[in-house]
Protein backbone atom coordinates (compact mmCIF):
# COMPACT_ATOMS: atom_id res chain seq x y z
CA UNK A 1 51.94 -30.22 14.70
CA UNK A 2 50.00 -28.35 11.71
CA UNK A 3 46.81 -30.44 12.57
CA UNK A 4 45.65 -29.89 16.11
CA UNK A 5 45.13 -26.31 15.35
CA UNK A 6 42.91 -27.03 12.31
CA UNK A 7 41.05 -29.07 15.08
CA UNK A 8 40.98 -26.59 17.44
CA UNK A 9 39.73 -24.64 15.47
CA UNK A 10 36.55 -26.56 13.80
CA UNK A 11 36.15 -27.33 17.36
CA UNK A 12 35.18 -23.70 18.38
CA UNK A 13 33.44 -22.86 15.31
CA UNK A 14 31.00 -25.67 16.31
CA UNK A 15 30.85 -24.69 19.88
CA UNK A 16 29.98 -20.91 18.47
CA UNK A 17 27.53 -22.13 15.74
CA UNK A 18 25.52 -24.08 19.04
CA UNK A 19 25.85 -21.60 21.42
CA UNK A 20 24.10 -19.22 18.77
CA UNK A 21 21.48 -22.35 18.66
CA UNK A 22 21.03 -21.97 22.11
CA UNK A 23 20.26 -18.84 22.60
CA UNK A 24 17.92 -18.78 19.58
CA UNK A 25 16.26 -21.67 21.39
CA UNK A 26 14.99 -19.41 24.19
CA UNK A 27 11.29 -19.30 24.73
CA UNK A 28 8.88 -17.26 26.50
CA UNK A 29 8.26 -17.86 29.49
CA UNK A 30 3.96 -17.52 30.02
CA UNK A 31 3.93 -16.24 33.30
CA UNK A 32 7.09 -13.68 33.60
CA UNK A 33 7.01 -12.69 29.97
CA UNK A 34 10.67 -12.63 29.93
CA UNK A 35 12.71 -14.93 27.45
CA UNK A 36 14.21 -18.41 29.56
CA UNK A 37 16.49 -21.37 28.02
CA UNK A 38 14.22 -24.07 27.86
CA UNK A 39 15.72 -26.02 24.42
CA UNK A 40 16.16 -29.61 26.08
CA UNK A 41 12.67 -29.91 27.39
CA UNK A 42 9.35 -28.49 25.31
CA UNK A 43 5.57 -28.35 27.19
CA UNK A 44 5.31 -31.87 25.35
CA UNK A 45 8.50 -32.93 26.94
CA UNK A 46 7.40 -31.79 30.29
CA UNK A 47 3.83 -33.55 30.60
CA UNK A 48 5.26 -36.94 29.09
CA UNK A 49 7.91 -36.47 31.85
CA UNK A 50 4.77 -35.76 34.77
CA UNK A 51 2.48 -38.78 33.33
CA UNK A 52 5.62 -41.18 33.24
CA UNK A 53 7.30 -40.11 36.82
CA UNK A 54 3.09 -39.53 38.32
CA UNK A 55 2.72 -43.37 39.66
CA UNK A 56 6.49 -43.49 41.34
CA UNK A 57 5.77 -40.51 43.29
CA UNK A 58 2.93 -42.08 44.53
CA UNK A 59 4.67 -45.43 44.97
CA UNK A 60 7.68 -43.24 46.28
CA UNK A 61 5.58 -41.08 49.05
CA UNK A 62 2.89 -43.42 50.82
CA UNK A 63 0.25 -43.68 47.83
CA UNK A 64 -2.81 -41.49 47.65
CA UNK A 65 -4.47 -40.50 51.29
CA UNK A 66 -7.74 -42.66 50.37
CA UNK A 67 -10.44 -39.75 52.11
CA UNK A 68 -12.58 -38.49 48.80
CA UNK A 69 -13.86 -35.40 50.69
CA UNK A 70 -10.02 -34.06 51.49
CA UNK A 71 -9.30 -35.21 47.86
CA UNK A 72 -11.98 -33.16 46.39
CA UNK A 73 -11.56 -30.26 48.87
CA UNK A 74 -7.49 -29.81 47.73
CA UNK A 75 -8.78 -30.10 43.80
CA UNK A 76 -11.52 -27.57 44.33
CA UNK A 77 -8.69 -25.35 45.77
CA UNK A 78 -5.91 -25.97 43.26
CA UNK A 79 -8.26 -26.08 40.22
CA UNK A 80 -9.35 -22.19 41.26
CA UNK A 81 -5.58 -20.95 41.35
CA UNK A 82 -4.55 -23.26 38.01
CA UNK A 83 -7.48 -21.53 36.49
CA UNK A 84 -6.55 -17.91 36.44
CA UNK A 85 -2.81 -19.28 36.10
CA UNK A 86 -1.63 -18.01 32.68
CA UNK A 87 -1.90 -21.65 31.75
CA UNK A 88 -5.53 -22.34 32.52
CA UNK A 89 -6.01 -24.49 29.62
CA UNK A 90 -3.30 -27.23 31.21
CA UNK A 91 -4.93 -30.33 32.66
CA UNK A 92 -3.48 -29.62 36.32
CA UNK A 93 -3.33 -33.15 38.85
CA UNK A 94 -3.34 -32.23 42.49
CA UNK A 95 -2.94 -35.18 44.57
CA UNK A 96 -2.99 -35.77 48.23
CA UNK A 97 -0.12 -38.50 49.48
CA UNK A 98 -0.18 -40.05 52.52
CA UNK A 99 2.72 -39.23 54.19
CA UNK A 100 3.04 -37.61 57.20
CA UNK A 101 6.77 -35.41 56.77
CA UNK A 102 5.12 -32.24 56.02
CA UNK A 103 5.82 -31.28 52.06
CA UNK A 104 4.31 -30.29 48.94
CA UNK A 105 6.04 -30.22 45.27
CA UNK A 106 5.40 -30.26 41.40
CA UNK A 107 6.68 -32.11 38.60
CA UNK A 108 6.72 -31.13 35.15
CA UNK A 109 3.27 -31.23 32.97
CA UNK A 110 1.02 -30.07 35.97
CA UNK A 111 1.34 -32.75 38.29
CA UNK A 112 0.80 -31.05 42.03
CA UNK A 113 1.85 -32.91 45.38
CA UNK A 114 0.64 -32.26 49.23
CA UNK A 115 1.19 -34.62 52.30
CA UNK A 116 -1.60 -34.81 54.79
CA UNK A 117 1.20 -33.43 56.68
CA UNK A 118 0.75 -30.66 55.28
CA UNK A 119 -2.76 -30.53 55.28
CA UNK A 120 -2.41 -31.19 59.27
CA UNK A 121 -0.05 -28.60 59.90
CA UNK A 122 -2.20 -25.78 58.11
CA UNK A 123 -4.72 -24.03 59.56
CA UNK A 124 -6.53 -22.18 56.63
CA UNK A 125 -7.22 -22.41 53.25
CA UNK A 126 -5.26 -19.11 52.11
CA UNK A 127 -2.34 -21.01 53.73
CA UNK A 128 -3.23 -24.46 51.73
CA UNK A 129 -4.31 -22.12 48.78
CA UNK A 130 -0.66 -20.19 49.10
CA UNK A 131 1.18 -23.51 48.87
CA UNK A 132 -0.59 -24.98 45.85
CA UNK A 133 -0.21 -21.55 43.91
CA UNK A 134 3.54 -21.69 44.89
CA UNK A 135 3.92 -25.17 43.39
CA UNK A 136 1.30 -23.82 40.21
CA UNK A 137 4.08 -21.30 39.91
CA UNK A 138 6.99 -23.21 39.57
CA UNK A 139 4.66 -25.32 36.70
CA UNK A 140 3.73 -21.97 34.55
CA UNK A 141 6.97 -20.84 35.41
CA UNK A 142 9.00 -23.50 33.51
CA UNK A 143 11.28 -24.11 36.53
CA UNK A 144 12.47 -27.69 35.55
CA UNK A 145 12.71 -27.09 31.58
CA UNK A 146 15.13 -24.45 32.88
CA UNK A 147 16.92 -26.56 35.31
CA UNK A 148 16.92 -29.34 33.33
CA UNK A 149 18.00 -27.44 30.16
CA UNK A 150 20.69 -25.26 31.85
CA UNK A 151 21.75 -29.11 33.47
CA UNK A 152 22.43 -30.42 29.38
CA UNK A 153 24.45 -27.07 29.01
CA UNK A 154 26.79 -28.06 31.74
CA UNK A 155 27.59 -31.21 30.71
CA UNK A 156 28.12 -30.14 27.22
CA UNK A 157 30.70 -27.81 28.16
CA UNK A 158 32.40 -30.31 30.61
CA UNK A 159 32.34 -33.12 27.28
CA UNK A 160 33.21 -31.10 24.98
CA UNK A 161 32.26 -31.55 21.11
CA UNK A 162 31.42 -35.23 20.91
CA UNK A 163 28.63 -34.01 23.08
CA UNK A 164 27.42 -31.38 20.96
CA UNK A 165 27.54 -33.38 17.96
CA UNK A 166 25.37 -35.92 19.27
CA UNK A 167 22.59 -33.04 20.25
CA UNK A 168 22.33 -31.09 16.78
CA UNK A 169 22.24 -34.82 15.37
CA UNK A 170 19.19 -35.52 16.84
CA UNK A 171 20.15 -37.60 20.05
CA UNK A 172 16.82 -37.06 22.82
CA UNK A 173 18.09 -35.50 25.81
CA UNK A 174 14.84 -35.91 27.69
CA UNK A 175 14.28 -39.67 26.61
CA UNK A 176 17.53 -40.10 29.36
CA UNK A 177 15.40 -37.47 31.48
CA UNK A 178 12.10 -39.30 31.38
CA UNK A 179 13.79 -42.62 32.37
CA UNK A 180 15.09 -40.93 35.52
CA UNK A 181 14.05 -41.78 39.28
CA UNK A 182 11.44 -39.64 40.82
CA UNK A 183 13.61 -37.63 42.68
CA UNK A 184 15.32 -36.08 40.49
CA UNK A 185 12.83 -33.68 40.05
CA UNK A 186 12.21 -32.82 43.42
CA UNK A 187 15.69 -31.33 43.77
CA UNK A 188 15.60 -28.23 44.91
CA UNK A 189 15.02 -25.11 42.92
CA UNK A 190 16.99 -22.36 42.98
CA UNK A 191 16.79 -19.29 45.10
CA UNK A 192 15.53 -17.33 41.51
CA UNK A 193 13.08 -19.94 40.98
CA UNK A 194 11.83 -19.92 44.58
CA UNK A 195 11.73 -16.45 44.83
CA UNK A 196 9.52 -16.47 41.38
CA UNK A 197 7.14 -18.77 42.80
CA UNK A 198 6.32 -17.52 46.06
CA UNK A 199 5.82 -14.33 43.67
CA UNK A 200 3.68 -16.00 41.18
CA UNK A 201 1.70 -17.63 43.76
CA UNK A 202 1.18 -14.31 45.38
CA UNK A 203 -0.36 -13.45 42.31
CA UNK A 204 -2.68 -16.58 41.80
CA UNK A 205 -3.46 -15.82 45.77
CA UNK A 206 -4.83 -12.11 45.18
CA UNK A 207 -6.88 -13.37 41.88
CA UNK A 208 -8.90 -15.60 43.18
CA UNK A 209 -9.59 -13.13 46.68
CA UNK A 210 -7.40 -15.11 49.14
CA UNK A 211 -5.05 -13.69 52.25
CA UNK A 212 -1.89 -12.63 50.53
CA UNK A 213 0.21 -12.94 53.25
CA UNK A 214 -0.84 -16.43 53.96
CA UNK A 215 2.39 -18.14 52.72
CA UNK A 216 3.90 -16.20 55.16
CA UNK A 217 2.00 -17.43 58.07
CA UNK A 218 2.53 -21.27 56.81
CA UNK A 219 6.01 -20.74 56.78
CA UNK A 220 5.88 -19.63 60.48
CA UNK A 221 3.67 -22.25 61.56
CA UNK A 222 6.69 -24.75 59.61
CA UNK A 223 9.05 -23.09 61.31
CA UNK A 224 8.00 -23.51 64.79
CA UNK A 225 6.97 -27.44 64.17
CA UNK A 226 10.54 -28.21 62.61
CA UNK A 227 12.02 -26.38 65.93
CA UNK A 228 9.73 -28.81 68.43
CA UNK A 229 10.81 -31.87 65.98
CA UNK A 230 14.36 -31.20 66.95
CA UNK A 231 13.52 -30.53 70.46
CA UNK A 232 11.37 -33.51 71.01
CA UNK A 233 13.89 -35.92 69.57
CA UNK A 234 16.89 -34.38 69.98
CA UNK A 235 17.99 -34.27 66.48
CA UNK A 236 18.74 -30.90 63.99
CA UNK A 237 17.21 -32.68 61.37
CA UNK A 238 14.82 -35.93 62.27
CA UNK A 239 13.37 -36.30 58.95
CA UNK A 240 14.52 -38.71 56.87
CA UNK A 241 12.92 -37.80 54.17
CA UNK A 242 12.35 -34.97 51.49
CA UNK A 243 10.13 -32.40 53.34
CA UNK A 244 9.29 -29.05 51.90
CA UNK A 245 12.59 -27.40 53.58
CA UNK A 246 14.51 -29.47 51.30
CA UNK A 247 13.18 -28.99 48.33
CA UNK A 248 11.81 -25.21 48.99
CA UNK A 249 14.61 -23.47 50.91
CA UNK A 250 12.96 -20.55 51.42
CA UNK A 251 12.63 -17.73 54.80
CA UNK A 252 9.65 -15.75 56.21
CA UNK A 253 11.81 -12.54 54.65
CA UNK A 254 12.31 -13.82 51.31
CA UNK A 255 8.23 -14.86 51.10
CA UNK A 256 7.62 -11.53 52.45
CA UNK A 257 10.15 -9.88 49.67
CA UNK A 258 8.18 -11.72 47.20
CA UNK A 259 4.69 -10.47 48.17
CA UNK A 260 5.90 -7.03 47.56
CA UNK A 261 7.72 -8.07 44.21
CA UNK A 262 4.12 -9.22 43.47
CA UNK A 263 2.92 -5.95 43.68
CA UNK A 264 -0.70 -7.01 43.60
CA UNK A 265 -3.52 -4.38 44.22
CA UNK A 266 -4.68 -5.44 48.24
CA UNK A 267 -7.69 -8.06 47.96
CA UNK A 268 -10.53 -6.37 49.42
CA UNK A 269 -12.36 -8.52 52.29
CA UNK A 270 -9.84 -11.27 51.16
CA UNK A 271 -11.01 -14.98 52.64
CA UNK A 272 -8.99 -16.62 55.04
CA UNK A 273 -11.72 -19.50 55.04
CA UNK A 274 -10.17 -20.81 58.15
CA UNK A 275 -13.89 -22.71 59.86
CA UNK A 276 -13.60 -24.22 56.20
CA UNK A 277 -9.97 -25.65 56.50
CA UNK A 278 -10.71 -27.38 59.86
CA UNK A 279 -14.16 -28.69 58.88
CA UNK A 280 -12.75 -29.84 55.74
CA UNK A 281 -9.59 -31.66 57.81
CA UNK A 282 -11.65 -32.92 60.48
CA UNK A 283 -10.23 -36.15 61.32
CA UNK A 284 -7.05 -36.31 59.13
CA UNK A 285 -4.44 -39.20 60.24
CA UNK A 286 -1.69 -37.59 62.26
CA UNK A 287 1.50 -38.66 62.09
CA UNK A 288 2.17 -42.32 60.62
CA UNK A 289 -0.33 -44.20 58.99
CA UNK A 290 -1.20 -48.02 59.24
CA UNK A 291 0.82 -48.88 56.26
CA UNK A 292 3.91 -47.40 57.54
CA UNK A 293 4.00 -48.51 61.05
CA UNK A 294 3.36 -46.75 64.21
CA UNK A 295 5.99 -45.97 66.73
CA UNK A 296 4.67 -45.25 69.84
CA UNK A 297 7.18 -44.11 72.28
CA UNK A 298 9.74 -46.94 72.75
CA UNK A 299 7.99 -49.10 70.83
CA UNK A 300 7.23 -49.91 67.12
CA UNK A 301 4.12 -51.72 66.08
CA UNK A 302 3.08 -52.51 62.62
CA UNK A 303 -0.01 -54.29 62.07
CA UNK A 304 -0.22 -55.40 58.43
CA UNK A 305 3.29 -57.00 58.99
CA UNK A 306 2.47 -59.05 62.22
CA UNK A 307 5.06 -57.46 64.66
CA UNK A 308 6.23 -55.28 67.15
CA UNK A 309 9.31 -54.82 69.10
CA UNK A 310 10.68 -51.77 71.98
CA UNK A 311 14.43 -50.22 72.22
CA UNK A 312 16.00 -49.51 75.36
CA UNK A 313 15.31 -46.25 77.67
CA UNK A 314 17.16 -43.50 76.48
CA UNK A 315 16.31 -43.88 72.77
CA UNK A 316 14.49 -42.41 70.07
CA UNK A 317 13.21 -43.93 67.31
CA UNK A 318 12.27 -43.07 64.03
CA UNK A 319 10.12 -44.71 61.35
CA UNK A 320 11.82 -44.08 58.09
CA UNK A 321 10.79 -44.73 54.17
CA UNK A 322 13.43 -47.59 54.09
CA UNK A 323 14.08 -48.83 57.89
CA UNK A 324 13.34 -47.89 61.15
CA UNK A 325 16.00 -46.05 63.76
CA UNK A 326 16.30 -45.64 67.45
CA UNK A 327 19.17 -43.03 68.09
CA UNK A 328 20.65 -43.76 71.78
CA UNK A 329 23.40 -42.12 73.66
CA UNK A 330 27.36 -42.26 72.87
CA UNK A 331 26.24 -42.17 68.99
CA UNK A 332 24.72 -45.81 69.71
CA UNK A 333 21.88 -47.13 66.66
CA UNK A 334 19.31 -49.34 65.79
CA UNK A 335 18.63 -50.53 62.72
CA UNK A 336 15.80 -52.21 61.26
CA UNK A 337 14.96 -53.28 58.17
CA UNK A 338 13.40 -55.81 56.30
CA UNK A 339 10.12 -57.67 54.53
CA UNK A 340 9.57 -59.96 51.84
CA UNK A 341 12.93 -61.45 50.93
CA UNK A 342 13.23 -64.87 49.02
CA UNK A 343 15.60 -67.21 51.39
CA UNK A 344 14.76 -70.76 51.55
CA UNK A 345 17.90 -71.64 53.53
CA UNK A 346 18.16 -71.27 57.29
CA UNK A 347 18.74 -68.19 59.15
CA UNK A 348 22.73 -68.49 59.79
CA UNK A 349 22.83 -69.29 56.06
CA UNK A 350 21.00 -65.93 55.18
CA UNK A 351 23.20 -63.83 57.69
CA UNK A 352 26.34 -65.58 56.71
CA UNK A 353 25.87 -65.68 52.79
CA UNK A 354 23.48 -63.46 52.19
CA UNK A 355 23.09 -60.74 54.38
CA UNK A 356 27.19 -60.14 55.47
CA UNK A 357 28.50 -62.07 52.70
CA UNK A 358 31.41 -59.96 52.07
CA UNK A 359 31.94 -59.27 56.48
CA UNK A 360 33.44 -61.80 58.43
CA UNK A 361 31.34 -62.51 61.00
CA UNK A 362 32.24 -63.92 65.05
CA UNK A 363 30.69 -65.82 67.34
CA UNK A 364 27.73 -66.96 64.90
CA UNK A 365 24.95 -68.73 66.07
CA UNK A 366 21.42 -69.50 65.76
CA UNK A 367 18.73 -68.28 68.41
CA UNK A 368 15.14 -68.51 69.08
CA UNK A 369 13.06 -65.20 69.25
CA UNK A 370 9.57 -66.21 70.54
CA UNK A 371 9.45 -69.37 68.66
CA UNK A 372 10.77 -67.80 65.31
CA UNK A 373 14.15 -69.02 63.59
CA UNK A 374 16.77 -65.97 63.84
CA UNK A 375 20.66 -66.48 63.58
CA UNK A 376 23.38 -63.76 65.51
CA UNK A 377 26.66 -62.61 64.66
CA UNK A 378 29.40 -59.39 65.03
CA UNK A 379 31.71 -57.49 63.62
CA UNK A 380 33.38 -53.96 63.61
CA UNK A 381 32.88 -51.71 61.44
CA UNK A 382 34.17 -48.51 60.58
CA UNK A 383 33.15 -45.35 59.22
CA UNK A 384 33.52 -41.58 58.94
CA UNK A 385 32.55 -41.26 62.27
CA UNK A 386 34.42 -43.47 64.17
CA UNK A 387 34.79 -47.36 65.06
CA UNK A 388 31.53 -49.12 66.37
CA UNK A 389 30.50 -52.75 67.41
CA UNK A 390 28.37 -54.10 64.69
CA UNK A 391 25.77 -57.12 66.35
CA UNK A 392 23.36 -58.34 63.69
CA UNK A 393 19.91 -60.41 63.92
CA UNK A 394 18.21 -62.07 61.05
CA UNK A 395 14.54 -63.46 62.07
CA UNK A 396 12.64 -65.69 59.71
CA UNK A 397 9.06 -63.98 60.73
CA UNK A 398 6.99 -66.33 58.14
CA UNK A 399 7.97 -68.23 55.10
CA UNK A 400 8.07 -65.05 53.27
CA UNK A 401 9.13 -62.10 55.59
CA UNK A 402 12.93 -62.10 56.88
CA UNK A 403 13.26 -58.75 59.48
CA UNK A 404 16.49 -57.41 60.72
CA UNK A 405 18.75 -55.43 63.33
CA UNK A 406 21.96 -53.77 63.52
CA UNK A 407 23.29 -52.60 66.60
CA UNK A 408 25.86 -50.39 66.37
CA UNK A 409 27.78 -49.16 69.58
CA UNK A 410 30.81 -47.90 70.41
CA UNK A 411 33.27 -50.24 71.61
CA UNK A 412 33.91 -48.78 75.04
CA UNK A 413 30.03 -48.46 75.58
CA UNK A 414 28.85 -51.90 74.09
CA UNK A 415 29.55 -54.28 77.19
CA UNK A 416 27.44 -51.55 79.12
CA UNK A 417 24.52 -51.86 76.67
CA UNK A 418 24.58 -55.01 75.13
CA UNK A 419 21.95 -56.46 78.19
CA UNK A 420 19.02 -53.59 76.85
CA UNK A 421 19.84 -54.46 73.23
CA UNK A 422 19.70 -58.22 74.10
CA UNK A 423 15.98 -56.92 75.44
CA UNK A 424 14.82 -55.24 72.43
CA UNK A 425 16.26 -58.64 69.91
CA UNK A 426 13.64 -60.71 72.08
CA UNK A 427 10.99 -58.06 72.33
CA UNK A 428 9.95 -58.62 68.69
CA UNK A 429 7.20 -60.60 69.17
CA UNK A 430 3.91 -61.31 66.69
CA UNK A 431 0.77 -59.12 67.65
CA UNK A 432 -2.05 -59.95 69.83
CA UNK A 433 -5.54 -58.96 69.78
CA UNK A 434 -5.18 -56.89 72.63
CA UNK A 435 -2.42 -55.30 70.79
CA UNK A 436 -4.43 -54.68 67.72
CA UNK A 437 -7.32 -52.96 69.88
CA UNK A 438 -4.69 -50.68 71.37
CA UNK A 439 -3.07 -49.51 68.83
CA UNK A 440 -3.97 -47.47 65.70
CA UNK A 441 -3.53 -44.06 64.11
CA UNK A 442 -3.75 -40.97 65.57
CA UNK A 443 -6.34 -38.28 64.18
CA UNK A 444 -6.88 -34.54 64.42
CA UNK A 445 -10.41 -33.43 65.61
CA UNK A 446 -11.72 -30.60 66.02
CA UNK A 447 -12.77 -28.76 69.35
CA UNK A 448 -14.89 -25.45 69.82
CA UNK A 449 -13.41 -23.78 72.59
CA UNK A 450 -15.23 -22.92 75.49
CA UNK A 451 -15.25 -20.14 78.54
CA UNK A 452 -12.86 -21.96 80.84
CA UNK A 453 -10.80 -24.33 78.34
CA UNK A 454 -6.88 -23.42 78.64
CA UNK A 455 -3.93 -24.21 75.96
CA UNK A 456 -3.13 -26.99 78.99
CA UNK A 457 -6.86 -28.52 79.14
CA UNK A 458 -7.02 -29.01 75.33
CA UNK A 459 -4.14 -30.85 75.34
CA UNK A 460 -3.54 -32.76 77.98
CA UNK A 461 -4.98 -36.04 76.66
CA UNK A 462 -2.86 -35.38 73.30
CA UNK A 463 -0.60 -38.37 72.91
CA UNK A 464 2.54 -37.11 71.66
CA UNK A 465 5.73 -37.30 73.21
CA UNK A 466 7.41 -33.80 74.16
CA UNK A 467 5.67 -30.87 75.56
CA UNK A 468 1.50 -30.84 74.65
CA UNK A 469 0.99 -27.11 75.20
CA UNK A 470 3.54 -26.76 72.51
CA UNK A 471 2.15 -29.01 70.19
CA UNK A 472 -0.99 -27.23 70.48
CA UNK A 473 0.62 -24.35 69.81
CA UNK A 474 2.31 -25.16 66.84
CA UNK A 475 -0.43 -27.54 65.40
CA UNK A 476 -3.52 -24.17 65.46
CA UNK A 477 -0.74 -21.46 64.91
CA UNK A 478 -0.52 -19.92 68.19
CA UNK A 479 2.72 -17.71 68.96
CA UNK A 480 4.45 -18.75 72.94
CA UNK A 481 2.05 -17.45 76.00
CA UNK A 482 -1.45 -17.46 73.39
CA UNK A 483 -4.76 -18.66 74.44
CA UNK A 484 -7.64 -19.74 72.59
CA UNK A 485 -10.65 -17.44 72.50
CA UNK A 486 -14.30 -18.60 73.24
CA UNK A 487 -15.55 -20.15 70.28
CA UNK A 488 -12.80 -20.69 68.18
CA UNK A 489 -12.56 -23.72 66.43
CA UNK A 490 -9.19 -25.89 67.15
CA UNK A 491 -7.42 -28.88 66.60
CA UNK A 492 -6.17 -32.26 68.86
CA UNK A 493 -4.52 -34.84 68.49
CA UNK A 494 -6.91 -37.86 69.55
CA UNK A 495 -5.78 -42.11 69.36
């Protein structure tokens, strides 16, 4: 009874003694001035951390958009704002990925990330240049040392003083860090640090003579597309992926809140460099890339793989970093999935003992899908939302690729669908030539408007699904009811 106290006590001295370590740990911060908690992670912390996590972003998001003239446009833009950053003397990467969700992001160490989603979607280069010097600022402003720092605090409170003990004894906090997944640093900020570097990159924006309110004019433009998304397919959210919503939760007020926190002098003449943007773009992939897969209304084709297949009228599919899904109605799915998987047993063996090991499986059997090996069984399954019919297809494609579907429908509705679904397992099929001419990626070109051309003449030949006069629209920046102008220079959306 005399001990615990005595414990207790040692206890908090050692929590006071590092909480007076911590806050002597504070640094300051080069582009606010103002002292931040940084302790866990130093500048030599942060680029080991960028270098190690730089190739699994790229391996993560697409790889690099191979077009040198893009690459070298978004460096020539980025270097500009990194150079009149307060760190101009850090080695800055900016890197294009090829991935079409639109998005843009930093990692620790200088390391700068833009889609050519983003590149499509903008329609200057104050806009591009307003989203790089964002990202510059949450670099010069520290933002993941601080996260990342203020994270260790947390967890040393929650564990107590066996945690502590093993940080003032020398344990490496970031040597976990750096052997982290990618996305772990493309959480996003918080509201503080968004808010700091919409300001800071208001401030890198007026420096080098650009727009100022040209992050605010992105954001609108992102706005609008994320609105058609939904509308076209349907969905609140049809990205399945990190886009720059989700990691920069931000609104046109609180950009606009943080140009006048900026509190630059106006930029006189500032450059919008707008005819630059769209010469620079000029022919830009659109949507998904070769690599990826296209889909194409009802049907997905993927030419390195050898295959295509269509889903039923009535759904929607999506190509995903991980599978492919067609959303249909009464919360019915597709599912599919696959590649290179080592199985040199037979298909009902890979379903049974591989695949659904742990389900038990009915009415199991092995069919032929346009003269490929493929084995069938179902199930039912249940989840948070409700009870569905589970029917799944394995298909040996080649010696080395095994593909798959789920179909997942409710029970009441699967009798009444299982004849389309039935269509779209035998509708995967190996490509033709004729399908290889016909399909391919879309591109943005550019048009110069002339006298008589209309929002509905540019883009009536555009191949998206959904309303073209609002893809127009929201692809050049153009508010509901707007017209092009003689001679202005626009984009379409060309196959």
């Amino acid at each position: 009874m005399t001990k615990r106290p005595r414990r207790n006590a040692r206890a908090t001295r050692l929590i006071l003694t590092a909480a007076t370590l911590f806050l002597a740990a504070c640094s300051v911060n080069p582009a606010t001035g103002e002292r931040d908690f940084t302790a866990f992670m130093s500048p030599e912390d942060e680029l080991q951390i960028g270098r190690d996590q730089h190739p699994k972003i790229i391996q993560q998001f697409g790889g690099v958009y191979n077009d040198p003239k893009i690459t070298a446009y978004v460096d020539r833009v980025g270097q500009s704002l990194a150079q009149v950053s307060e760190l101009p003397e850090l080695d800055f990467t900016f890197t294009v990925l090829d991935d079409d969700i639109v998005n843009a992001f930093a990692l620790p160490g200088g390391f700068v990330y833009i889609s050519r989603g983003l590149l499509g979607l903008a329609n200057t280069e104050a806009e591009l240049a307003g989203v790089l010097g964002h990202e510059i600022g949450h670099v010069t402003g520290r933002h993941s040392a601080q996260r990342y720092s203020q994270s260790v605090i947390a967890g040393i409170g929650t564990a107590g003083v066996s945690i502590l003990s093993s940080v003032f004894l020398g344990t490496s906090a970031v040597g976990d860090a750096v052997g982290q997944s990618a996305g772990l640093y493309l959480q996003g900020f918080s509201r503080e640090h968004e808010f700091e570097a919409d300001t800071l990159g208001v401030r890198y924006l007026s420096r080098t003579g650009y727009e100022t309110g040209a992050m605010a004019s992105f954001l609108a433009s992102l706005e609008a597309f994320s609105a058609l998304e939904a509308k076209v397919s349907g969905l609140p959210d049809p990205a399945s992926r990190y886009n720059i919503m989700s990691t920069h939760p931000r609104t046109g007020d609180r950009v606009n809140a943080a140009t006048r926190a900026a509190n630059v002098q106006p930029v006189a003449n500032p450059k919008t460099g707008s005819r630059e943007y769209l010469a620079a773009i000029d022919g830009i992939t659109f949507g998904d890339s070769a690599a990826e897969g296209f889909v194409r209304g009802r049907r997905f084709v993927h030419e390195p793989a050898n295959f295509m297949f269509e889903v039923p009228r009535g759904f929607t599919l999506f190509n995903g970093a991980q599978q492919v899904a067609a959303r249909g109605p009464n919360d019915s799915l597709i599912l599919f999935s696959g590649g290179t998987i080592p199985h040199r047993g037979n298909m009902e063996s890979y379903l049974t003992r591989v695949w659904a090991k742990n389900t038990s499986l009915a009415d199991v059997e092995t069919i032929d899908i346009n003269g490929m090996q493929a084995a069938t069984g179902r199930t039912r399954i249940r989840n948070r939302t409700g009870t569905f019919d589970a029917q799944l297809v394995a298909i040996r494609h080649d010696p080395s690729n095994i593909y798959r579907f789920m179909f997942l429908t409710r029970p009441a509705q699967t009798a009444a669908l299982n004849k389309e679904l039935r269509r779209t397992t035998f509708s995967f099929r190996t490509l033709t030539a004729a399908d290889r001419a016909r399909y391919g990626p879309w591109r943005i070109e550019m048009r110069v408007v002339r006298r008589n051309d209309t929002v509905a003449r540019l883009s009536r030949n555009m191949p998206m699904q959904g309303p073209k006069d609002e893809w127009f629209r929201v692809l050049n920046g153009m508010t509901p009811g707007q017209q092009p102008v003689p001679g202005q220079v626009v984009k379409v959306v060309v196959e």
